[in-house]
C-alpha atoms as a PDB file:
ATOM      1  CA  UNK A   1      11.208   3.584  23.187  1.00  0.00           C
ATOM      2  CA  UNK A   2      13.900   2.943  20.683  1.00  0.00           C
ATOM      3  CA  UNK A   3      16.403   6.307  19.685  1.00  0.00           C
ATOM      4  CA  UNK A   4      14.862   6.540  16.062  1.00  0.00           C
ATOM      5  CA  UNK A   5      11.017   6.843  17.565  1.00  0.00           C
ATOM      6  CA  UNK A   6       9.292   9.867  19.892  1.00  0.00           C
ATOM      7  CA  UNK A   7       6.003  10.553  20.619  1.00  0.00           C
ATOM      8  CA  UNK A   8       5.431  14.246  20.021  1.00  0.00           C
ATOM      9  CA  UNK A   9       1.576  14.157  21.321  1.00  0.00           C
ATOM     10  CA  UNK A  10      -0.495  11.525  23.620  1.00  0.00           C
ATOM     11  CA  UNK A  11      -3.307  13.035  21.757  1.00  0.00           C
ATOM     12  CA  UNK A  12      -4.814   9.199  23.147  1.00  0.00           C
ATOM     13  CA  UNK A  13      -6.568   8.997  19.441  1.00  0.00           C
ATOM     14  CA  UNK A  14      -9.243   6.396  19.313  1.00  0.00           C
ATOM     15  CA  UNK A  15      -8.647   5.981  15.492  1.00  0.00           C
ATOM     16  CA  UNK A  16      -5.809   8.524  14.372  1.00  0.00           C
ATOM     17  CA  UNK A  17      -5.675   8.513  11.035  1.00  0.00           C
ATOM     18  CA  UNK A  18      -4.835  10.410   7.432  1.00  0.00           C
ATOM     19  CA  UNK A  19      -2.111  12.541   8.694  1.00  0.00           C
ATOM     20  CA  UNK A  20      -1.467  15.620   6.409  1.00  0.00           C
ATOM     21  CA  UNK A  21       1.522  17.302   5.816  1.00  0.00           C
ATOM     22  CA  UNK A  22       0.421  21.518   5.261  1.00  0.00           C
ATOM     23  CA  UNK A  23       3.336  23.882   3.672  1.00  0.00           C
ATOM     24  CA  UNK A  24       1.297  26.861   4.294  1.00  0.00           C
ATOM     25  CA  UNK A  25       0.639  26.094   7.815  1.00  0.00           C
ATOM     26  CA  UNK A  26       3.449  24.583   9.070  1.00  0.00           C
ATOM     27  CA  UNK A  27       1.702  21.637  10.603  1.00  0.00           C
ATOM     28  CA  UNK A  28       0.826  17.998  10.767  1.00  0.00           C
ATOM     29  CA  UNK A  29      -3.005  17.885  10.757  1.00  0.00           C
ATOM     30  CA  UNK A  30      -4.851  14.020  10.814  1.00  0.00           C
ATOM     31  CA  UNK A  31      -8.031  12.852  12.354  1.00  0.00           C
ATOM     32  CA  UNK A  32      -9.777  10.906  14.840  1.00  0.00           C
ATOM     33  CA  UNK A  33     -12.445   8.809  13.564  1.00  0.00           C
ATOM     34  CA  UNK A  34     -13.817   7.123  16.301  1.00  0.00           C
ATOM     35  CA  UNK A  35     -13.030  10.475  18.358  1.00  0.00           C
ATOM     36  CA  UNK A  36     -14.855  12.420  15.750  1.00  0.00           C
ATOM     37  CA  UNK A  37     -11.604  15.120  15.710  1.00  0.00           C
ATOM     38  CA  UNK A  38      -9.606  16.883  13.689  1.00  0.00           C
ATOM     39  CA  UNK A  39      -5.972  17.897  15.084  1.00  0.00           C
ATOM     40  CA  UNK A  40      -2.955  20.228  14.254  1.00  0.00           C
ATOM     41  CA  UNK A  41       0.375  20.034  15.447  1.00  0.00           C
ATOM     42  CA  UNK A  42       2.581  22.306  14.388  1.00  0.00           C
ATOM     43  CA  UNK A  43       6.315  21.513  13.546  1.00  0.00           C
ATOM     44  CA  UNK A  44       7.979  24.971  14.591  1.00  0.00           C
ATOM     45  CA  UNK A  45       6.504  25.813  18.064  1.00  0.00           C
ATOM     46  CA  UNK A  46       4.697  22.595  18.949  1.00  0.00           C
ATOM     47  CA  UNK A  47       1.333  24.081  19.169  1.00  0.00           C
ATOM     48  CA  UNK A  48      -1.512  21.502  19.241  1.00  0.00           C
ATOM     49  CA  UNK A  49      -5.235  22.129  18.667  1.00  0.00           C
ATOM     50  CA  UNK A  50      -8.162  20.103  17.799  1.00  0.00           C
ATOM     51  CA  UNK A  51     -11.959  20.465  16.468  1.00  0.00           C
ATOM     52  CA  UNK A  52     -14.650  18.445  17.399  1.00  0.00           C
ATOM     53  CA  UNK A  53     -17.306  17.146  14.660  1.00  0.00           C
ATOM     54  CA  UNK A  54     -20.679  15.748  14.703  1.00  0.00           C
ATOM     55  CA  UNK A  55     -20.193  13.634  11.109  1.00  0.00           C
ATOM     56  CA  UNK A  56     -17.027  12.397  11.885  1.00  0.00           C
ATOM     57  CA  UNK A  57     -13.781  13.160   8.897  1.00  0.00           C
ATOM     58  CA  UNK A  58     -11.486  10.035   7.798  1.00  0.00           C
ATOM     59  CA  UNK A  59      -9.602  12.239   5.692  1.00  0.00           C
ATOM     60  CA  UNK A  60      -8.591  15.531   4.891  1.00  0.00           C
ATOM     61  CA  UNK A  61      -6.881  17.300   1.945  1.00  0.00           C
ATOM     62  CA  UNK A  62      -5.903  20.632   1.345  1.00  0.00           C
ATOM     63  CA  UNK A  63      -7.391  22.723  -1.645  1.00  0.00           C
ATOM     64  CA  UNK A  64      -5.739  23.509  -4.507  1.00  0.00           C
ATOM     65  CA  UNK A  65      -7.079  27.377  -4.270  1.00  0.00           C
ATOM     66  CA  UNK A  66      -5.467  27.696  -0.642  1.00  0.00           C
ATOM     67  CA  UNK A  67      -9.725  27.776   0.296  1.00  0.00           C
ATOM     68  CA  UNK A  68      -9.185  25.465   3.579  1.00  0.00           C
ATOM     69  CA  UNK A  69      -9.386  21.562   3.370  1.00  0.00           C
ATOM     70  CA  UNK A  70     -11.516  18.732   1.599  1.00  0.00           C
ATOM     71  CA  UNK A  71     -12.870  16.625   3.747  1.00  0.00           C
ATOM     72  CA  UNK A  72     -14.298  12.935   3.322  1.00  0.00           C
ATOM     73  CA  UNK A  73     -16.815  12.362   6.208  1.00  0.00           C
ATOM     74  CA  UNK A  74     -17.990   9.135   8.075  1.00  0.00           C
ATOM     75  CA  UNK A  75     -21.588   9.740   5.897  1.00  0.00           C
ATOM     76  CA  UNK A  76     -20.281   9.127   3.026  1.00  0.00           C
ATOM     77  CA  UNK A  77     -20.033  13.173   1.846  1.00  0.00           C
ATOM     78  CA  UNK A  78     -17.099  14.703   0.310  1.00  0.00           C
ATOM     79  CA  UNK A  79     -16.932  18.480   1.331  1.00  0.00           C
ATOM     80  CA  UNK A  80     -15.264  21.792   1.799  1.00  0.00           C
ATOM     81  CA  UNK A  81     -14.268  22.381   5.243  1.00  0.00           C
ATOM     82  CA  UNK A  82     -12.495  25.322   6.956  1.00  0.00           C
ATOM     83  CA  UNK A  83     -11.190  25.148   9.873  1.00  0.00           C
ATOM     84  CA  UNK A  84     -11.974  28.258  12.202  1.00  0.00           C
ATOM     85  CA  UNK A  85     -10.877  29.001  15.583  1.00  0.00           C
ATOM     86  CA  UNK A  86     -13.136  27.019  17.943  1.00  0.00           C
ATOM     87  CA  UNK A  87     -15.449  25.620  14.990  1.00  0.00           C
ATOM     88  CA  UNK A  88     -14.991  23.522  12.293  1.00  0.00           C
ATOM     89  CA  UNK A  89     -17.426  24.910   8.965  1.00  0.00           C
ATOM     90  CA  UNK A  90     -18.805  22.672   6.197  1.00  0.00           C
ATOM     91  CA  UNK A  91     -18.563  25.347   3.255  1.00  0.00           C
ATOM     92  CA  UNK A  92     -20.015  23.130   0.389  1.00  0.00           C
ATOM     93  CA  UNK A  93     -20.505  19.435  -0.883  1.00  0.00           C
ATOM     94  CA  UNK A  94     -18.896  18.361  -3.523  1.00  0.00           C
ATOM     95  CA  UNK A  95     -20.034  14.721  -3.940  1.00  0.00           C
ATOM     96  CA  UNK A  96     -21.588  11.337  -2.316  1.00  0.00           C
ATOM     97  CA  UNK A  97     -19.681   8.178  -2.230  1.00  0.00           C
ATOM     98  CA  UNK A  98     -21.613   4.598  -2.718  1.00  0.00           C
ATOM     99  CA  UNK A  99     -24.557   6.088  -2.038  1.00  0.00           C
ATOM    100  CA  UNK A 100     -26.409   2.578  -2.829  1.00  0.00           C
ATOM    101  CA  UNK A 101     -24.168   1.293   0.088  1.00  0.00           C
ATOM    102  CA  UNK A 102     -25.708   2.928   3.344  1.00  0.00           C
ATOM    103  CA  UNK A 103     -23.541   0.395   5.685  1.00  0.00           C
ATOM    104  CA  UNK A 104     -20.415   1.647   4.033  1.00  0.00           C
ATOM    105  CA  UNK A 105     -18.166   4.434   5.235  1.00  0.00           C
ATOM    106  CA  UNK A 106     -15.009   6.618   3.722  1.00  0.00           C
ATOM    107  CA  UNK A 107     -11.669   5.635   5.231  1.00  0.00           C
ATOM    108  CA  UNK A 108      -8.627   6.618   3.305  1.00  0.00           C
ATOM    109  CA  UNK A 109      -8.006   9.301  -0.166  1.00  0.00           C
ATOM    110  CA  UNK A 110      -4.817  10.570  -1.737  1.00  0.00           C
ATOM    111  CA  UNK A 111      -4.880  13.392  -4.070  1.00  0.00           C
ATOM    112  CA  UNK A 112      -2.038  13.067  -6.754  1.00  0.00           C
ATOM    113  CA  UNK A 113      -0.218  16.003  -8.796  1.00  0.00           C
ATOM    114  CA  UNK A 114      -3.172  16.677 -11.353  1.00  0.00           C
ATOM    115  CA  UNK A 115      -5.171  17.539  -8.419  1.00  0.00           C
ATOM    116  CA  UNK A 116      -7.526  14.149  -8.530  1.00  0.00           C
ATOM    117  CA  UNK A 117      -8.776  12.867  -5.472  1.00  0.00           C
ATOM    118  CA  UNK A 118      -8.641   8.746  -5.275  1.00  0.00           C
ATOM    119  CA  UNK A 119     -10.676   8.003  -2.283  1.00  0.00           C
ATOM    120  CA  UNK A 120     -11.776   4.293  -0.336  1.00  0.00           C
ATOM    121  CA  UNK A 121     -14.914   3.193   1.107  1.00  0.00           C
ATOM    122  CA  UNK A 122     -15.297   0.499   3.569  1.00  0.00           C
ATOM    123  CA  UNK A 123     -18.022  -1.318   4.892  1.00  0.00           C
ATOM    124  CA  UNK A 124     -18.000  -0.258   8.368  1.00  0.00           C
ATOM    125  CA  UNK A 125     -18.828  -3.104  10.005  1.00  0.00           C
ATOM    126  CA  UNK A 126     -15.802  -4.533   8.513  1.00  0.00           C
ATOM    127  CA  UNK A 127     -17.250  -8.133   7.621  1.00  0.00           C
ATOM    128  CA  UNK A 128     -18.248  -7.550   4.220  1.00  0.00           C
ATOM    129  CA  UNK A 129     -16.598  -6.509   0.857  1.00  0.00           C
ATOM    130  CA  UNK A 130     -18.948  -3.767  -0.005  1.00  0.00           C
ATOM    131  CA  UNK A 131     -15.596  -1.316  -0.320  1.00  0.00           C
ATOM    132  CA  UNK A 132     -14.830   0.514  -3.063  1.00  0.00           C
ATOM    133  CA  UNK A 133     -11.994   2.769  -5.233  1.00  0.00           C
ATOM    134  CA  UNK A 134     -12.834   6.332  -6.398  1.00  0.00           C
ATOM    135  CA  UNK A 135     -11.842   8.801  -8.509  1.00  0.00           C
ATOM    136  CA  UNK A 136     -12.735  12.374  -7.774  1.00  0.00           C
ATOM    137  CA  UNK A 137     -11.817  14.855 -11.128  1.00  0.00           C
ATOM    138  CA  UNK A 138     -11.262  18.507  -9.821  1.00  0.00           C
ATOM    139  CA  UNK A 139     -13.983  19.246 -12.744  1.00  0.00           C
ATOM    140  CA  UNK A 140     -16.537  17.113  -9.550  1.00  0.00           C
ATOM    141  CA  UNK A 141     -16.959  14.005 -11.865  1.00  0.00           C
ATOM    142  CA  UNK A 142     -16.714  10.703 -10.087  1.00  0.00           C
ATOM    143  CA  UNK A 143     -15.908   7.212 -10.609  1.00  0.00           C
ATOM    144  CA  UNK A 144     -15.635   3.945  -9.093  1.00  0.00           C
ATOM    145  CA  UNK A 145     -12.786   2.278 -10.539  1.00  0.00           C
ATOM    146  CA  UNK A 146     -12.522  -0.496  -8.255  1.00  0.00           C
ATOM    147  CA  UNK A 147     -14.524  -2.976  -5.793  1.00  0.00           C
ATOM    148  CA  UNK A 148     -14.697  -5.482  -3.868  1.00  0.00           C
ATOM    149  CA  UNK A 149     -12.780  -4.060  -0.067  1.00  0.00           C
ATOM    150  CA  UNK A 150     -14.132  -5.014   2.588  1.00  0.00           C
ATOM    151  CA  UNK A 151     -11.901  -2.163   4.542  1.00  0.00           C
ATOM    152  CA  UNK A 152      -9.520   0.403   1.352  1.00  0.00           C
ATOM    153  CA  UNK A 153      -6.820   1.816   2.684  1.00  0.00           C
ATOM    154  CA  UNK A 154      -3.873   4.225   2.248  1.00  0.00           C
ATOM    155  CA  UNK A 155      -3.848   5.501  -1.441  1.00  0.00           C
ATOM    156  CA  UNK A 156      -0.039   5.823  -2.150  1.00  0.00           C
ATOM    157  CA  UNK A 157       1.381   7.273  -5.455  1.00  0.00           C
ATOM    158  CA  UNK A 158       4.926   6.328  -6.893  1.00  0.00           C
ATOM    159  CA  UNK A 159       7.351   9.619  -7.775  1.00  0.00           C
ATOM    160  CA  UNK A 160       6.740   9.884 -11.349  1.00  0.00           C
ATOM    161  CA  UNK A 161       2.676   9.414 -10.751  1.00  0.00           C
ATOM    162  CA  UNK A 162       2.447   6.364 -12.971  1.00  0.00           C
ATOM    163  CA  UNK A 163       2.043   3.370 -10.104  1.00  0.00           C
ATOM    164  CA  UNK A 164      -0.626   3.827  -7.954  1.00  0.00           C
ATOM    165  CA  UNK A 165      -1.206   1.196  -4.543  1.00  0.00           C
ATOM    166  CA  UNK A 166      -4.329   0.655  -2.556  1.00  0.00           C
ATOM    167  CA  UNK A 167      -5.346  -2.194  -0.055  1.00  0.00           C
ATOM    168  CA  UNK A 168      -7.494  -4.367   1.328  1.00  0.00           C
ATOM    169  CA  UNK A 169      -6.248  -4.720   4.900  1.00  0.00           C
ATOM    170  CA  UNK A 170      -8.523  -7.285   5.535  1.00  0.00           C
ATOM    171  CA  UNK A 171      -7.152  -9.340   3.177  1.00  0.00           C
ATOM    172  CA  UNK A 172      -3.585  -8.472   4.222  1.00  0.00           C
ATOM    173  CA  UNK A 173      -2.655  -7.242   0.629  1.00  0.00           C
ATOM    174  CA  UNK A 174      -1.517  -4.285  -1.213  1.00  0.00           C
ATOM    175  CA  UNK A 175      -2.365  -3.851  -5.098  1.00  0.00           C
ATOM    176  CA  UNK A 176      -0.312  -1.503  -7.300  1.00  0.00           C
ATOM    177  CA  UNK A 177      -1.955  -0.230 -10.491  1.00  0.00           C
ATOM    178  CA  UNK A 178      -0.682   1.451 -13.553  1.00  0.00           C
ATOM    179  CA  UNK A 179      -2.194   4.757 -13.844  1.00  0.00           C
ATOM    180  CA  UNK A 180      -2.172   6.780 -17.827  1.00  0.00           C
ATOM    181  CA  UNK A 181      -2.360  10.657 -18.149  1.00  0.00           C
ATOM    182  CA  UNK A 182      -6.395  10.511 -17.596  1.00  0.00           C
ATOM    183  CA  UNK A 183      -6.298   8.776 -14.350  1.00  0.00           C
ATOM    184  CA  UNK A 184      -7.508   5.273 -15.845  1.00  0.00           C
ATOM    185  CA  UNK A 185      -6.059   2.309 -13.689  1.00  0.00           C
ATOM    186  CA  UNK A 186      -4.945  -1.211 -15.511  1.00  0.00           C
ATOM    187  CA  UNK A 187      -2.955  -3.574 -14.621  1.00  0.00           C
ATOM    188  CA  UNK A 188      -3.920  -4.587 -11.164  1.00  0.00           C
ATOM    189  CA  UNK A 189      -1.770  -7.190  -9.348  1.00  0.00           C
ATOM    190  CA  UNK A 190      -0.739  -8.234  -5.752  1.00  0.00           C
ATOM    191  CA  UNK A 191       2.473  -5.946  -5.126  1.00  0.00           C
ATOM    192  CA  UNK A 192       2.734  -7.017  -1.218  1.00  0.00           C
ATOM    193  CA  UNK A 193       1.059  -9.317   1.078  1.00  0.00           C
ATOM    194  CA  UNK A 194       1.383  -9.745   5.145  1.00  0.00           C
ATOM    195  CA  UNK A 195       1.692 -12.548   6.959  1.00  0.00           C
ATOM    196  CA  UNK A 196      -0.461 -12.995  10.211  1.00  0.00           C
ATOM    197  CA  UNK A 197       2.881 -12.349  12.666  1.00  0.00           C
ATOM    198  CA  UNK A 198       3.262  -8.550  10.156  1.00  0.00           C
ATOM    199  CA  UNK A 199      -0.550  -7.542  11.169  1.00  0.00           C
ATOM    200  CA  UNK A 200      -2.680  -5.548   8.943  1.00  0.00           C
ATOM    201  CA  UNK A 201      -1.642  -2.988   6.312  1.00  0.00           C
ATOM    202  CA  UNK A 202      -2.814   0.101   6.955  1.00  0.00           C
ATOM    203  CA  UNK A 203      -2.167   4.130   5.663  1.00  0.00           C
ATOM    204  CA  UNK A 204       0.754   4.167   3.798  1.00  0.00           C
ATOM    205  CA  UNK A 205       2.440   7.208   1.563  1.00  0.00           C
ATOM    206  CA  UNK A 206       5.881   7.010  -0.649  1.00  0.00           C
ATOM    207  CA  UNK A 207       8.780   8.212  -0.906  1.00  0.00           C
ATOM    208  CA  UNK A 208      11.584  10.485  -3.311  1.00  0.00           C
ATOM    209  CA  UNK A 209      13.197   7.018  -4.107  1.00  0.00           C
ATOM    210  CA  UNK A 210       9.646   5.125  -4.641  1.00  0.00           C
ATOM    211  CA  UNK A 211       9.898   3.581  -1.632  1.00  0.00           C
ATOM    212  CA  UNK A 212       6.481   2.464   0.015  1.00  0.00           C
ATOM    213  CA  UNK A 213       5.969   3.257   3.744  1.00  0.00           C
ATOM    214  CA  UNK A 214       3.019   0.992   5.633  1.00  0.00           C
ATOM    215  CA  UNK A 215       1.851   0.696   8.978  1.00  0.00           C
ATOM    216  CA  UNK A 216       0.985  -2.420  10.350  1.00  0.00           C
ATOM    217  CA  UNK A 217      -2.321  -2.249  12.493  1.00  0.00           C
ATOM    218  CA  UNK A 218      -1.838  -4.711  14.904  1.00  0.00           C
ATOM    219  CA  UNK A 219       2.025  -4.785  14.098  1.00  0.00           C
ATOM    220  CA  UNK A 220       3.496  -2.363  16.185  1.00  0.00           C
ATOM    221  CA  UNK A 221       5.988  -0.761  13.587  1.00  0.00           C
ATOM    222  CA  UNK A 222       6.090   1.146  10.154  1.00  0.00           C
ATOM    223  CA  UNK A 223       8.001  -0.797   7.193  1.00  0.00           C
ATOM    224  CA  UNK A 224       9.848   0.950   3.999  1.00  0.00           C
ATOM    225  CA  UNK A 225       9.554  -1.729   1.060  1.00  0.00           C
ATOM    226  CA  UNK A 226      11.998  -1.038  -2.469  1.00  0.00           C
ATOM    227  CA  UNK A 227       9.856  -0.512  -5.564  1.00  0.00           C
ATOM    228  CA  UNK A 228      10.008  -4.036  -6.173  1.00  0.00           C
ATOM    229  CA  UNK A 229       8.103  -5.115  -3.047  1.00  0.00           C
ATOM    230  CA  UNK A 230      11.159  -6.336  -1.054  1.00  0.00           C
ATOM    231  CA  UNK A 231      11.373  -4.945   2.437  1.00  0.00           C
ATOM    232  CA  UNK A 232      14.090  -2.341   3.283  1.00  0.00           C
ATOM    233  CA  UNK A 233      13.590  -1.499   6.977  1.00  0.00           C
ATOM    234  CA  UNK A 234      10.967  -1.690   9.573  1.00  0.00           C
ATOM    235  CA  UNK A 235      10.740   0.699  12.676  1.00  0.00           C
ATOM    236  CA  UNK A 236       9.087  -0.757  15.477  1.00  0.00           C
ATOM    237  CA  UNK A 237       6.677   1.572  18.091  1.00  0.00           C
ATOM    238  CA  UNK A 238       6.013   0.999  21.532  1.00  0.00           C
ATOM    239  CA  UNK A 239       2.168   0.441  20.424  1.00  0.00           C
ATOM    240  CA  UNK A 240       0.306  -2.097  18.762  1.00  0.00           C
ATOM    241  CA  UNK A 241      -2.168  -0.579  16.092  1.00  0.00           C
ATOM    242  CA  UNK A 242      -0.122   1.552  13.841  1.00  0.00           C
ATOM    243  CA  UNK A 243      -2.522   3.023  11.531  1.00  0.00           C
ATOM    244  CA  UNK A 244      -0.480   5.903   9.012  1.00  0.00           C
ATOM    245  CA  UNK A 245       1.738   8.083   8.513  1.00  0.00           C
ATOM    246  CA  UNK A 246       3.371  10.733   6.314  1.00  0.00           C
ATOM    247  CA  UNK A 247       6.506  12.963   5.283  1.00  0.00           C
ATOM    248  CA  UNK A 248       6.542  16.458   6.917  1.00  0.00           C
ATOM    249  CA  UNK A 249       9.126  19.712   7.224  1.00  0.00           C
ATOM    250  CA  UNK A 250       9.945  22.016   5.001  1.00  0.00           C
ATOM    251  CA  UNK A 251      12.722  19.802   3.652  1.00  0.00           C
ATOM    252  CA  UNK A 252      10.324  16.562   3.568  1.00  0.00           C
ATOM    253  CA  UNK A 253      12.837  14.638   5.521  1.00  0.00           C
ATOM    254  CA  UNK A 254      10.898  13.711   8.745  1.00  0.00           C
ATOM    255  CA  UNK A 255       8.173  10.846   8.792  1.00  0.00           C
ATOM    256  CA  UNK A 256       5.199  11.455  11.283  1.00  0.00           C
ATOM    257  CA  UNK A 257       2.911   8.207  12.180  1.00  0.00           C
ATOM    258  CA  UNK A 258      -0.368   8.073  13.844  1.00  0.00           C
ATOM    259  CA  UNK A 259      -1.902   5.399  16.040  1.00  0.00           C
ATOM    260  CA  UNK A 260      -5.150   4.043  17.384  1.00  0.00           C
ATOM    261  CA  UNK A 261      -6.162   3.502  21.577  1.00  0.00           C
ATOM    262  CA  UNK A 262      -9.030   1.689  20.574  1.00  0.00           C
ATOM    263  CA  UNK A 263      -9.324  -1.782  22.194  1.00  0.00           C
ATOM    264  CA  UNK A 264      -6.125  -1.056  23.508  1.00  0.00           C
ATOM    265  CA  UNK A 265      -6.453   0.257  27.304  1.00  0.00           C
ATOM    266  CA  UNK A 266      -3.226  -1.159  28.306  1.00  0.00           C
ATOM    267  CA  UNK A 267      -0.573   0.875  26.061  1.00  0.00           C
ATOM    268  CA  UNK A 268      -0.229   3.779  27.536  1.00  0.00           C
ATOM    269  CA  UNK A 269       0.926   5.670  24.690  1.00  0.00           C
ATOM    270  CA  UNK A 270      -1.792   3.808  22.005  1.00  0.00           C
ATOM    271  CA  UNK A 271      -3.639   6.530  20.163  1.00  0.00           C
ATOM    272  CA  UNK A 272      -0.247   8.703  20.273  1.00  0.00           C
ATOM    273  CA  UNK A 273       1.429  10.912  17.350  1.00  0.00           C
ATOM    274  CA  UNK A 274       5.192   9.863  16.988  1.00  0.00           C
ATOM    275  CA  UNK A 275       7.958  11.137  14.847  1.00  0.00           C
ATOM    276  CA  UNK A 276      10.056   8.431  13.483  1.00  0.00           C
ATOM    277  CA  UNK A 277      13.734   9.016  11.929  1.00  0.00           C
ATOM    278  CA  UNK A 278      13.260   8.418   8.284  1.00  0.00           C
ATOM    279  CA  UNK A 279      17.000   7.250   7.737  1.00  0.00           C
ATOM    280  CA  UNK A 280      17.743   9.979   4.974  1.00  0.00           C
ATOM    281  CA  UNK A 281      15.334   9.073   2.917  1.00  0.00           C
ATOM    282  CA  UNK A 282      12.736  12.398   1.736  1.00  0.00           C
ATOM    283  CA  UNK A 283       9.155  12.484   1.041  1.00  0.00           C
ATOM    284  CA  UNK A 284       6.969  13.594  -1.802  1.00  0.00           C
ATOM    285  CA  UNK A 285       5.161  17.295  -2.108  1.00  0.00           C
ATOM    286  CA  UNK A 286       1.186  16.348  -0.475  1.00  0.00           C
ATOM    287  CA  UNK A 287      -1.345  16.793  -3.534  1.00  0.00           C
ATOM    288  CA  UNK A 288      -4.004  18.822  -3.249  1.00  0.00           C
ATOM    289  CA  UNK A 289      -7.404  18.381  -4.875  1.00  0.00           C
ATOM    290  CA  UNK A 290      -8.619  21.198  -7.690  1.00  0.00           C
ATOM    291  CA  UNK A 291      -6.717  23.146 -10.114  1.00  0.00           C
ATOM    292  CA  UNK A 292      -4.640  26.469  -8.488  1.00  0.00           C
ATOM    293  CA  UNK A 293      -6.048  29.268 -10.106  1.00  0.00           C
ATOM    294  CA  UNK A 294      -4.541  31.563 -12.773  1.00  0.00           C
END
């Protein structure tokens, strides 16, 4: 395993995904989809825990009011979730995504500084583009505000909050969008696309500098590209389906990726959380959905 890589948990993750960096807590959370899990590692004395589901969560993002975690689930619902010791509790829907679209299923949301939540869908069968882009207002309005995925992934937002990036990993691309003060998109063009030897693009998240961190599913590494879509670095894992990964520490400055075991029973380590050496470079505060009160 190179120097600049270590897996800090076999956790042996069907699908991890979404990781989550949480102040408050101290901890890396992300999920299992395939697993149906939710999982916590903590960054100060390496404590690990997990809950199991019965509607599995692709995402999770903590609430603005410090009221646990919004969750989107494999059903299509968007709820508030607390985690309990032992038990994870549903505490309230907020909304239904593509509810005209009962093959389709959430994979991948952001929330950005004004406390919006833009969320994916997928069809999860993966063969058709039934996908879609949402935007969830902390108010609870909703709106699609894209189409046409046939598997949305990894929401990313630039430093200032005015280039948003989403993608189609089945079409090996990555769109950036202009986003105004309201949360209206325009502008949508092809900011990066893979080649069949780079794999898939999968969760992704940005840095202080705008740089744009992907993981290749089926490309065994994480890349940094510049603003301008040029790649920077790549830092290769010892598995094959790199799925996500995020900035964590009180200082933002180390970079946390997630994996998937799934069709792969020969890499030991597949499924694995890893800590990667960021080179320097610092994340971005997580957003968190709502308005804090007062």
């Amino acid at each position: 395993m190179p120097q600049e890589v270590r897996c800090v948990w076999p956790a042996r993750a069907l699908l991890g995904e979404g990781p989550l960096w949480s102040p408050g807590q101290g901890a890396v959370f992300f999920v299992d989809i395939h697993g149906s899990r939710i999982l916590r590692h903590g960054l100060h004395d390496g404590t690990q825990m997990d809950w199991a589901l019965e509607d599995a969560a692709c995402w999770l993002v903590e609430c603005a009011d410090g009221d646990g975690f919004i969750a989107g689930l494999r059903s299509r619902r968007v709820v508030r979730l607390r985690l309990e010791p032992g038990r994870a509790v549903i505490a309230g829907e907020l909304a239904r995504i593509d509810p005209d679209r009962p093959g389709n299923r959430l994979n991948d949301a952001k929330a950005d500084a004004q406390g919006r939540l833009w969320i994916g869908s997928m069809d999860d069968g993966e063969e058709a583009p039934s996908g879609a882009f949402h935007r969830l207002d902390p108010d609870g309005s909703i709106a699609r505000v894209d189409e046409g995925y046939t598997v949305a992934n990894g929401p990313a937002l630039s430093p200032d909050g005015r280039t948003l990036y989403h993608t189609d990993s089945a079409a090996r691309t990555i769109h950036a969008f202009d986003v105004d003060d309201a949360g209206q998109l325009s502008g949508k063009r092809t900011h990066i696309r893979f080649t069949e030897g780079d794999g898939y693009p999968d969760g992704m998240t940005c840095d202080a500098e705008g740089g744009l961190w992907v993981a290749h599913w089926d490309g065994g590494r994480v890349s940094r590209f510049r603003p301008d879509g040029t790649l920077d670095r790549a830092i290769a894992l010892p598995v094959s389906r790199v799925t996500s990964c995020v900035f964590a520490g009180p200082a933002l400055d180390r970079l946390f990726v997630t994996t998937a075991a799934h069709g792969r029973p020969d890499e030991p380590l597949a499924g694995a959380l890893f800590e990667c050496d960021p080179g320097g470079v610092r994340g971005l505060p997580p957003g968190r959905f709502g308005r804090p009160p007062g």
